[in-house]
Protein backbone atom coordinates (compact mmCIF):
# COMPACT_ATOMS: atom_id res chain seq x y z
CA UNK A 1 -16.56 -27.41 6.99
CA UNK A 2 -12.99 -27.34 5.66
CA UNK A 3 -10.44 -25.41 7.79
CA UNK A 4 -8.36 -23.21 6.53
CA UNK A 5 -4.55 -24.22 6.09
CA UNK A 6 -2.04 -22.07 8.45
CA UNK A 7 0.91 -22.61 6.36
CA UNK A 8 -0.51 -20.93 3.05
CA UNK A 9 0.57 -17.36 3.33
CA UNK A 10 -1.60 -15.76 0.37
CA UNK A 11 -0.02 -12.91 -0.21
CA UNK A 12 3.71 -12.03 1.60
CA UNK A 13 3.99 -8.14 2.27
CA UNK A 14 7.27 -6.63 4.67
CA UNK A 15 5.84 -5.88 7.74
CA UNK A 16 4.42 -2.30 7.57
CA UNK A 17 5.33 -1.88 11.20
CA UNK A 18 9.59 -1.82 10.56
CA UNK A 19 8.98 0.43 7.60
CA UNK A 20 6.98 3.00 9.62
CA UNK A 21 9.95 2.44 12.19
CA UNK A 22 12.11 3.32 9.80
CA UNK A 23 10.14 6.43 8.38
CA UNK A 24 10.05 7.69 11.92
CA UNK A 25 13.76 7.62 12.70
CA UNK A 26 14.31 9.20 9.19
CA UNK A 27 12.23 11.76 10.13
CA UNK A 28 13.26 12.17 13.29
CA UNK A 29 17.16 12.88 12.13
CA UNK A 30 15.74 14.52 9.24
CA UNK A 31 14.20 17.17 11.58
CA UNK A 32 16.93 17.70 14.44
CA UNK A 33 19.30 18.23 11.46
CA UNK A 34 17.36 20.47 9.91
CA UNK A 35 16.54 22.61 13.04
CA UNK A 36 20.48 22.37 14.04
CA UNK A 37 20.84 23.69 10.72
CA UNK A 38 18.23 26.90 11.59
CA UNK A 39 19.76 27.15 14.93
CA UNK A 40 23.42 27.36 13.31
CA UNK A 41 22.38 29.58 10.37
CA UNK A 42 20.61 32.33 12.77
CA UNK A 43 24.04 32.77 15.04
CA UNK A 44 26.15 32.72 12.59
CA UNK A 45 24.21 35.49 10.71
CA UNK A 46 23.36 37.45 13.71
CA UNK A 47 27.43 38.67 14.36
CA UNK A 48 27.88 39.29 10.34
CA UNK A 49 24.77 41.81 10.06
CA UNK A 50 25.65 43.60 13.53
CA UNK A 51 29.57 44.07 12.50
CA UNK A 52 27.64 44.82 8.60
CA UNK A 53 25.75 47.50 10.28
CA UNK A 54 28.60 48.94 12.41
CA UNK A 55 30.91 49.28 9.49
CA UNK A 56 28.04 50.87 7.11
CA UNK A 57 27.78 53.57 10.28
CA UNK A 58 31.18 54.44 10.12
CA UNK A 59 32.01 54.14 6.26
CA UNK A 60 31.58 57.87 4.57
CA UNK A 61 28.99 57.72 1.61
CA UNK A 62 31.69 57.87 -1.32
CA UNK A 63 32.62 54.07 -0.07
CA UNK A 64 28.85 52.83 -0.19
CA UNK A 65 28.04 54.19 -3.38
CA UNK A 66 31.37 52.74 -4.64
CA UNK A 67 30.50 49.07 -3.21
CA UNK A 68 26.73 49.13 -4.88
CA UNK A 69 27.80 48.03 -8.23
CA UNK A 70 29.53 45.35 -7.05
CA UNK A 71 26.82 44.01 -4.88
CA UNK A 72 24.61 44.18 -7.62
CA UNK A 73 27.29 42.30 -9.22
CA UNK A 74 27.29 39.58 -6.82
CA UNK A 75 26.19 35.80 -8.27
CA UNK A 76 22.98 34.32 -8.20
CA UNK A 77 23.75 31.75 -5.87
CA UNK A 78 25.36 33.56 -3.10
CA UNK A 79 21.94 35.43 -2.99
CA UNK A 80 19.57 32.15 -3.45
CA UNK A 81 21.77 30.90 -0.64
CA UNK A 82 20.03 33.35 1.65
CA UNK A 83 16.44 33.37 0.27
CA UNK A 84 14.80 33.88 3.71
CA UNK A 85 11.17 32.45 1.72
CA UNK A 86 12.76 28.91 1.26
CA UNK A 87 11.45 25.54 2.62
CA UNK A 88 14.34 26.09 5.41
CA UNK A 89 13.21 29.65 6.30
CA UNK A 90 10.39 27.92 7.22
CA UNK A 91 11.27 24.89 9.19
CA UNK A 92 13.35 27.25 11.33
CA UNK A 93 10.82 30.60 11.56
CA UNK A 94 7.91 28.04 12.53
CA UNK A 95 6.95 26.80 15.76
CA UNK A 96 6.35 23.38 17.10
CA UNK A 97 2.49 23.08 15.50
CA UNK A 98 4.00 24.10 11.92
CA UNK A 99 6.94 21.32 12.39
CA UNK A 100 4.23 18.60 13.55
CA UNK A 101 2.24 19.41 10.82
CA UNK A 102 4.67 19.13 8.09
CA UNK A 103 6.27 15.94 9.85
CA UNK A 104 2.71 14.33 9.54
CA UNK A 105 2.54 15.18 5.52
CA UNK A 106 5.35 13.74 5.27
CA UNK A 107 4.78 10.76 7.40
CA UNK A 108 1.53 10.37 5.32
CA UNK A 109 3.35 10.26 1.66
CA UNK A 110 5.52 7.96 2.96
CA UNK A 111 2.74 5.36 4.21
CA UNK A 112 1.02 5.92 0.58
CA UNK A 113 3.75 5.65 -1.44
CA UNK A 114 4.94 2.28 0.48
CA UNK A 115 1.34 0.90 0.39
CA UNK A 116 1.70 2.10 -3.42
CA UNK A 117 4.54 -0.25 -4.36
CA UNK A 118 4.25 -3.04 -2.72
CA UNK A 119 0.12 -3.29 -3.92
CA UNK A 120 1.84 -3.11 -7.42
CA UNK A 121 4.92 -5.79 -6.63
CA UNK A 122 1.62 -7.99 -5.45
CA UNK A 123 -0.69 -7.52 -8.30
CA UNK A 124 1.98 -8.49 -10.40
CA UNK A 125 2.71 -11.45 -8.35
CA UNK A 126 -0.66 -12.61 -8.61
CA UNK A 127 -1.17 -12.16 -12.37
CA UNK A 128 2.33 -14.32 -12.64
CA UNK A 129 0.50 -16.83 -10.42
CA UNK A 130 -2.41 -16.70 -12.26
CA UNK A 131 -0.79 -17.44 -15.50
CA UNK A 132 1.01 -20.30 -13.76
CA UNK A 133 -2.12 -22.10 -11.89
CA UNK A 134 -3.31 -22.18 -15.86
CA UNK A 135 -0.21 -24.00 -16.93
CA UNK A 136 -0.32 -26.10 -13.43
CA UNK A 137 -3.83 -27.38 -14.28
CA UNK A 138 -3.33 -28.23 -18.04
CA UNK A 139 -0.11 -30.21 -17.40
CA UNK A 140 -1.37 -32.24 -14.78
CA UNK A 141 -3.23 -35.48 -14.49
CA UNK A 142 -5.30 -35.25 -11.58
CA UNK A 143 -6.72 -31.72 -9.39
CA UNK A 144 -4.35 -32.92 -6.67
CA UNK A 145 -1.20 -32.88 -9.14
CA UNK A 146 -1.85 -29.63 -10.31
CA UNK A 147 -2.56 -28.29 -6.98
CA UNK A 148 0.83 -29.34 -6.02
CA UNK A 149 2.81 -28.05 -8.54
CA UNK A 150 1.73 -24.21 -7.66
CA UNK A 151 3.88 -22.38 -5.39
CA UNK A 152 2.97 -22.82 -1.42
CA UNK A 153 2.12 -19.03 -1.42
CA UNK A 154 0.10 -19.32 -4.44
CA UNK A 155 -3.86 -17.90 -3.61
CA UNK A 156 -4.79 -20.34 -6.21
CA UNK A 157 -3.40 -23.00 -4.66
CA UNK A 158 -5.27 -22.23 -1.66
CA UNK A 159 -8.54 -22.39 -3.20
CA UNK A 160 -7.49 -25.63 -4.60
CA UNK A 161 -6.36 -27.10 -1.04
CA UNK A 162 -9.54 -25.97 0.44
CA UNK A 163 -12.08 -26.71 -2.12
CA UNK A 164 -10.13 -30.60 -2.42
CA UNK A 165 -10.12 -30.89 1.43
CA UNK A 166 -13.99 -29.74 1.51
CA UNK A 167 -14.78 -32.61 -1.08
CA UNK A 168 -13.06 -35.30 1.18
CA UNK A 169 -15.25 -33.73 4.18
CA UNK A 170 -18.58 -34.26 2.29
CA UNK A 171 -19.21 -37.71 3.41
CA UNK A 172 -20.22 -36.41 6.52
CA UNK A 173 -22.45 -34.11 5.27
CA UNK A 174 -23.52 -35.94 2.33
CA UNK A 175 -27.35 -36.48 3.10
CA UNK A 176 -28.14 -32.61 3.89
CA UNK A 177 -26.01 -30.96 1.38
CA UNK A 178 -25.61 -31.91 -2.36
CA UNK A 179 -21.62 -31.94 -3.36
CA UNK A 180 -22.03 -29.23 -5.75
CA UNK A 181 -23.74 -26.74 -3.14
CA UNK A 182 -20.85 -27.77 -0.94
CA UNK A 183 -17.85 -27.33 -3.43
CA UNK A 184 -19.87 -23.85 -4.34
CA UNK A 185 -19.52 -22.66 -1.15
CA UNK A 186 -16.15 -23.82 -0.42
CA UNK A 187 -14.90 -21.89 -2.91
CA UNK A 188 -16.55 -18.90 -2.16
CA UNK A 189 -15.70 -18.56 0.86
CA UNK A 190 -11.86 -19.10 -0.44
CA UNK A 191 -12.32 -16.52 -3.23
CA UNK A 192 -13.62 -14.06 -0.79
CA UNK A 193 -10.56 -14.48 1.78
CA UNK A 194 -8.45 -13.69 -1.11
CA UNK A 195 -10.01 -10.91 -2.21
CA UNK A 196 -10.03 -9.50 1.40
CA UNK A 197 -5.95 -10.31 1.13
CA UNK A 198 -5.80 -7.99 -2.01
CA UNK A 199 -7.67 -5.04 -0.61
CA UNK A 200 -5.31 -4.72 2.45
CA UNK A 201 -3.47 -1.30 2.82
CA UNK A 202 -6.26 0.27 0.32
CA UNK A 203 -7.82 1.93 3.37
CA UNK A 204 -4.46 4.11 3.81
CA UNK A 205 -4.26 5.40 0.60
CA UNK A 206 -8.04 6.47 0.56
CA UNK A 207 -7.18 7.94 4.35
CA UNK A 208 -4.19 10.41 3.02
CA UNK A 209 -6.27 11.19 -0.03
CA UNK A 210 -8.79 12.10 1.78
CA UNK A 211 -7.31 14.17 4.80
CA UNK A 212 -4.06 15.00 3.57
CA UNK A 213 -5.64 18.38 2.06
CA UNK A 214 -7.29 19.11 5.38
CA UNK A 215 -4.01 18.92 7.29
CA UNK A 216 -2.62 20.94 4.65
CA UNK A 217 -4.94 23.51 5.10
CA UNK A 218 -4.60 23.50 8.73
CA UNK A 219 -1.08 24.58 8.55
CA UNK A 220 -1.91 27.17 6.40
CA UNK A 221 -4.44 28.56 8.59
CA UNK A 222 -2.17 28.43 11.85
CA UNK A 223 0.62 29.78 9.59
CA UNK A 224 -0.95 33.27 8.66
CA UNK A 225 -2.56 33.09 11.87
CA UNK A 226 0.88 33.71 13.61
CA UNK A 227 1.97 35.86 10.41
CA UNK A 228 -0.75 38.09 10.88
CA UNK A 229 0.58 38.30 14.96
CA UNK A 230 3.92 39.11 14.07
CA UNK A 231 2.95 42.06 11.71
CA UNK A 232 0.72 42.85 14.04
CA UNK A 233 3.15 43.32 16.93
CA UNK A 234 5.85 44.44 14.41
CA UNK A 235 3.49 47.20 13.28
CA UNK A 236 4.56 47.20 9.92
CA UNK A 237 2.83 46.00 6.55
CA UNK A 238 4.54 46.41 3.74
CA UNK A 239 4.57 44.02 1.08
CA UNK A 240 7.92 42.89 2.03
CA UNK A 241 6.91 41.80 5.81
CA UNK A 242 3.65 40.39 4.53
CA UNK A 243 5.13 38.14 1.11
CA UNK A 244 7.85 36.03 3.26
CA UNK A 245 5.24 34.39 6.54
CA UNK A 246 1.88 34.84 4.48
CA UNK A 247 3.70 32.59 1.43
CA UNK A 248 5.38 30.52 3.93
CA UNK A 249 1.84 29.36 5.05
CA UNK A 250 0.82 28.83 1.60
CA UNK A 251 3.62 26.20 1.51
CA UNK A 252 1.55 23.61 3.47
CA UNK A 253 -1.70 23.81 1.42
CA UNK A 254 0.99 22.62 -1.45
CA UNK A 255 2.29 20.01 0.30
CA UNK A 256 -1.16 18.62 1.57
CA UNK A 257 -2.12 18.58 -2.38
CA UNK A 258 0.99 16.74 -3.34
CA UNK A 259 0.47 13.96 -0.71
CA UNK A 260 -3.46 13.75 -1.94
CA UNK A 261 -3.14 13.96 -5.23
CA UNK A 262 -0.69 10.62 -5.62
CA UNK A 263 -2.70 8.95 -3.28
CA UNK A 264 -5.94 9.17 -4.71
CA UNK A 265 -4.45 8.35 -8.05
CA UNK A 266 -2.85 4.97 -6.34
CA UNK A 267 -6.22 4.18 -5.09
CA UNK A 268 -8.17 4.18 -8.07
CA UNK A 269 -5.20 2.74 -10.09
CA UNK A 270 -4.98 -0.58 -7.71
CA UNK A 271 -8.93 -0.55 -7.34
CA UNK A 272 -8.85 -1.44 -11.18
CA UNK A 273 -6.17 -3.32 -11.15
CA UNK A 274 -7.74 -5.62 -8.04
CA UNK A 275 -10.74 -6.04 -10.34
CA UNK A 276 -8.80 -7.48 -13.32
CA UNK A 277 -6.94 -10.19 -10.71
CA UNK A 278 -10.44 -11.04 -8.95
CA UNK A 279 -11.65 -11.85 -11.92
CA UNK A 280 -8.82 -14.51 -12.88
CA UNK A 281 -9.49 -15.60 -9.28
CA UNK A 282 -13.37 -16.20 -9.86
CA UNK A 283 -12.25 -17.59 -13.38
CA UNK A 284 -10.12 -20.33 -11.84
CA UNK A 285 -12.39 -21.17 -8.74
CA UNK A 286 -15.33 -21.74 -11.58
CA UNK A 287 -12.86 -23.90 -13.55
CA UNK A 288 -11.94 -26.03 -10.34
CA UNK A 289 -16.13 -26.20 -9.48
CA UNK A 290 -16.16 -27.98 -12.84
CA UNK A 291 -13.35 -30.09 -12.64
CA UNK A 292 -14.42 -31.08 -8.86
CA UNK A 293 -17.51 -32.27 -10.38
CA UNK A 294 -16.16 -34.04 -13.04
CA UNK A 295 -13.83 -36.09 -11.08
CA UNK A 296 -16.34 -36.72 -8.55
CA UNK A 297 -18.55 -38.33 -11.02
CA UNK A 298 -15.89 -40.44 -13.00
CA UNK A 299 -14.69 -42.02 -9.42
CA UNK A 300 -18.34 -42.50 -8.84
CA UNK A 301 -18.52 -44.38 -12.15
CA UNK A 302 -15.12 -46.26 -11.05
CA UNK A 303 -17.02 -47.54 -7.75
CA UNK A 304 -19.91 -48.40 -9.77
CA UNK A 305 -17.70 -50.24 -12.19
CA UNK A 306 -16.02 -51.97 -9.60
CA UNK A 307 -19.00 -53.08 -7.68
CA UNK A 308 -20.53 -54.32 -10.82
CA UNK A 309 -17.67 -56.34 -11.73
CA UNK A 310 -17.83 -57.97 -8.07
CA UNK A 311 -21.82 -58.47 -8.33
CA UNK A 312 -21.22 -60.54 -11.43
CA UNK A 313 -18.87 -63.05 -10.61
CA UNK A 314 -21.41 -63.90 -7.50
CA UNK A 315 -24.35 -64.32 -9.50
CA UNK A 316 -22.31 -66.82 -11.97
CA UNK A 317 -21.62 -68.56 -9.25
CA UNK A 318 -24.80 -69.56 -7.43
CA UNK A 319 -26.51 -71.32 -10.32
CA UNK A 320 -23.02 -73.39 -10.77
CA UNK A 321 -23.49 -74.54 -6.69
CA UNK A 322 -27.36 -74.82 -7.15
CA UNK A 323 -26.69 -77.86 -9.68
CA UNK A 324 -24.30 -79.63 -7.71
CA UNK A 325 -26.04 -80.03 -4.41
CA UNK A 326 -29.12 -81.29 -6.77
């Protein structure tokens, strides 16, 4: 049965194990910056609303009713600046479940979007090699020739090696399996290790998709779970200690739908895609069946041809040697 061939990479992808390196120390600076940032904003806030509140004590009520207007006169940014119901209000206000859980979303979009792109740089690559295996085949004289002149990465020229190498390996095999049962199979089994090649990293995308909104949800839960403990204990429930945590929690079913949603979309898009470029695959491993058959039976002719034109000479000569010895 013929081996396959070490050297032929089918299909080249970065190693996913530097990039989720590489995620991880992102998001491991991302998140000690961010929580220096909480840690940083909450001091330096604490002093201003203590010496705020000790001057509003000792300020008569002529010089608070004189600064209203121009607090409500204040810009729009200064006061976004402090929106306490931000992303950052709550990366700092949550605890170390919230932060894990958000961490892993993002960890997850990051894996799907990767997987994403480079299936897409791939497909491409193997329509372009598709297109060139075509070109490869009708240029060239011989299987061999056109096999060679594809790229050393090429999945076609895989097949080709393979299927070639299996026809040189028949004699061996040659009374218990027919040539064209043992090209078929050949090139099956080549077709299928491609095809296995092309549906690598699929299984991430259909794991975010499918849990992402479930981890989501899970922060949501644990979120107005310690909400609802804080009112509690606080003992106060108006809408204004209820709207910031409660909506805070709601963030993370968001973000679990954002990392689904392009995920799921991915999947389906490269499932189709992977159909279109197995079928050129299939298309050129039932072209090369043919033309392994074909070439098979004109060298048979050219041994036949050859072995008559030796037969004939022979049988010239015996009569010729039969009359001379009489």
């Amino acid at each position: 049965m013929p081996k396959l061939n070490p050297t032929v990479v089918v299909f080249p992808i970065p190693p996913m194990a530097w990039c989720i390196r590489l995620c991880c120390v992102a998001l491991l600076t991302m998140g000690i910056t961010l929580a220096a940032t909480g840690f940083t904003t909450a001091h330096a806030q604490t002093p201003t609303a203590q010496t705020g509140l000790a001057q509003s004590a000792d300020r008569p009520a002529a010089v608070a009713l004189t600064t209203a207007p121009a607090l409500a006169n204040e810009p729009a940014s200064t006061m976004v600046a402090d929106n306490p119901y931000g992303l950052g209000a709550m990366w700092g206000q949550g605890d170390w479940v919230a932060k894990i859980t958000v961490l892993l979303l993002i960890i997850m979009s990051l894996a799907s979007w990767y997987v994403l792109i480079s299936k897409l740089m791939e497909q491409h690559r193997l329509k372009a090699m598709a297109t060139d295996a075509e070109q490869a085949f009708a240029k060239a004289t011989t299987l061999r020739a056109g096999a060679n002149a594809m790229a050393l990465d090429s999945p076609f020229r895989y097949i080709a090696d393979t299927s070639l190498e299996a026809v040189q390996q028949h004699s061996s095999v040659a009374g218990q399996v027919d040539l064209n049962t043992w090209t078929a199979q050949s090139i099956e089994r080549s077709v299928a290790t491609v095809q296995s090649n092309t549906q690598q990293g699929l299984a991430v995308l259909a794991t975010v998709g499918s849990t992402a909104p479930f981890v989501g949800l899970f922060g949501t839960v644990w979120g107005i779970y310690n909400a609802l403990v804080k009112i509690g204990a606080s003992g106060q429930a108006s809408i204004d200690k209820v709207a910031g945590p409660v909506g805070e929690a709601l963030i993370m079913t968001a973000i679990g739908l954002a990392v689904a949603v392009p995920a799921v979309l991915g999947y389906n898009w490269l499932v189709r895609r992977n159909k279109l470029g197995m079928d050129a695959v299939r298309a050129f491993g039932s072209d090369l069946h043919t033309g392994l058959l074909m070439q098979a039976d004109r060298e048979d002719l050219a041994d036949a041809a050859a072995t008559q034109a030796a037969i004939v000479p022979a049988a010239r000569a015996r009569p010729a040697s039969g009359q001379t010895a009489a």
